[in-house]
C-alpha atoms as a PDB file:
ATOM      1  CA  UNK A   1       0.271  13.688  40.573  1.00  0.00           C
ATOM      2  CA  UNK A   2      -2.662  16.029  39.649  1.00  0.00           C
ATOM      3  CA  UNK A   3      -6.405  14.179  38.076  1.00  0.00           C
ATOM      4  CA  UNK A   4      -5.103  16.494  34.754  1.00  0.00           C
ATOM      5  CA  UNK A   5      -2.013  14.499  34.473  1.00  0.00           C
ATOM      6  CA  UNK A   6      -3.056  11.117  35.237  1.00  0.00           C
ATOM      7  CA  UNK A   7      -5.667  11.954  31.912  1.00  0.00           C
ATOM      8  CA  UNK A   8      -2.647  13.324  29.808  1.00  0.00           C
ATOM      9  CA  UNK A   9      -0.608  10.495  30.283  1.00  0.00           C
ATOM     10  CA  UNK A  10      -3.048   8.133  30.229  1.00  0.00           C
ATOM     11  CA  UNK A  11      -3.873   9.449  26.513  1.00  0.00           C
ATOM     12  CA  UNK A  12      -0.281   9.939  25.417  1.00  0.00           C
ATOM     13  CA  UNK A  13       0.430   6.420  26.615  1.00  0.00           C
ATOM     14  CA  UNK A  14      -2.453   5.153  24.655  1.00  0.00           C
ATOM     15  CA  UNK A  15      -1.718   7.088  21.706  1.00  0.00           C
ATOM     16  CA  UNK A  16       2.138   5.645  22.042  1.00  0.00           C
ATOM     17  CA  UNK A  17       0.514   2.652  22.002  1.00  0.00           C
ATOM     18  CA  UNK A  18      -1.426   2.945  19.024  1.00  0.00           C
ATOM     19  CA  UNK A  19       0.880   3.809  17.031  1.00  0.00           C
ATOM     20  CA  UNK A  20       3.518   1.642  17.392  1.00  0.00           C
ATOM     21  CA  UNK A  21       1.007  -0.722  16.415  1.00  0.00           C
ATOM     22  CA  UNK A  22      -0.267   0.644  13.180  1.00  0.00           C
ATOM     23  CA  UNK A  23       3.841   1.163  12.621  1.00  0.00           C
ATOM     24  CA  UNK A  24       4.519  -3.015  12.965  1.00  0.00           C
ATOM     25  CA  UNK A  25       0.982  -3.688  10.893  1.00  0.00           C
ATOM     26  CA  UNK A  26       2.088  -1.655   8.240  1.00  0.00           C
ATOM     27  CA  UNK A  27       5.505  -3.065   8.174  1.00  0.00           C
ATOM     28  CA  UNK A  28       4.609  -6.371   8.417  1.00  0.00           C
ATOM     29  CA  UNK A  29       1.865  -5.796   5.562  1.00  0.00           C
ATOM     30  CA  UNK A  30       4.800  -4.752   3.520  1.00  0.00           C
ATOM     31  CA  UNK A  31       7.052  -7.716   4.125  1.00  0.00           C
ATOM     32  CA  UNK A  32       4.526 -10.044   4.047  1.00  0.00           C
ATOM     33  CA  UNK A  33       2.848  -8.725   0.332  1.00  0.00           C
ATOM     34  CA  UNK A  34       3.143 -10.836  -2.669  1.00  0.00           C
ATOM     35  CA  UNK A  35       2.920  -9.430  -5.727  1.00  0.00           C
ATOM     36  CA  UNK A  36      -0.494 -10.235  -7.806  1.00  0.00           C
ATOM     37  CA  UNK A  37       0.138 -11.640 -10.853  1.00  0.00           C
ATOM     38  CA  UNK A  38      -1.108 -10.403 -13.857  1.00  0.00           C
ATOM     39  CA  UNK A  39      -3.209 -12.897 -16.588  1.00  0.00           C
ATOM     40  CA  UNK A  40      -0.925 -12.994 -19.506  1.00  0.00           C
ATOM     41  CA  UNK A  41      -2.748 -10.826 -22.379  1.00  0.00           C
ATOM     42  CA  UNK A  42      -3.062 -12.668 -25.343  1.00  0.00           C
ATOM     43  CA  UNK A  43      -1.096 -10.171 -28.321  1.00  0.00           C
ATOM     44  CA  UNK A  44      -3.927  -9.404 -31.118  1.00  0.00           C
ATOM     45  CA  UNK A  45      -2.527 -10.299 -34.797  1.00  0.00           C
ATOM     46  CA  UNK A  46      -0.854  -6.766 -36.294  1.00  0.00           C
ATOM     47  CA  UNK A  47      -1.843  -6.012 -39.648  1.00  0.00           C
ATOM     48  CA  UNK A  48       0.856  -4.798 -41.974  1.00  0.00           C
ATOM     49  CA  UNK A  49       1.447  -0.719 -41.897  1.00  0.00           C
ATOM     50  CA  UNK A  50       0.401   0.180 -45.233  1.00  0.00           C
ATOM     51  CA  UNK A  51       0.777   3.952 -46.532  1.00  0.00           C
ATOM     52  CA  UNK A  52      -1.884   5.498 -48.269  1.00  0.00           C
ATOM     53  CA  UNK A  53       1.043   6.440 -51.079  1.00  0.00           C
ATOM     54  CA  UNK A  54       2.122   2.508 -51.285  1.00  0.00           C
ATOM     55  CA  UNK A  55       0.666   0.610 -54.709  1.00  0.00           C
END
């Protein structure tokens, strides 16, 4: 096998590699994520709709 394609498969390997990785991290991440819960916000007090016509 030639120096030029020990070095290709070395990087192709490595690449293979990586990403297979990053493809179980990211899965995992989205298993494994729990919703964040919100604080409740308090409702203000509605004032009554009142048209400018309305006596």
């Amino acid at each position: 096998m030639s120096l030029t394609m020990t070095i290709v498969m070395l990087i192709a390997g490595w690449l293979a590699v990586a990403t297979a990785m990053l493809w179980g991290v990211l899965r995992i991440s989205r298993r494994h994520h729990h919703p964040v819960q919100t604080m409740p916000v308090e409702k203000t007090e509605k004032h009554p709709v009142r048209h400018a016509a309305a006596h």
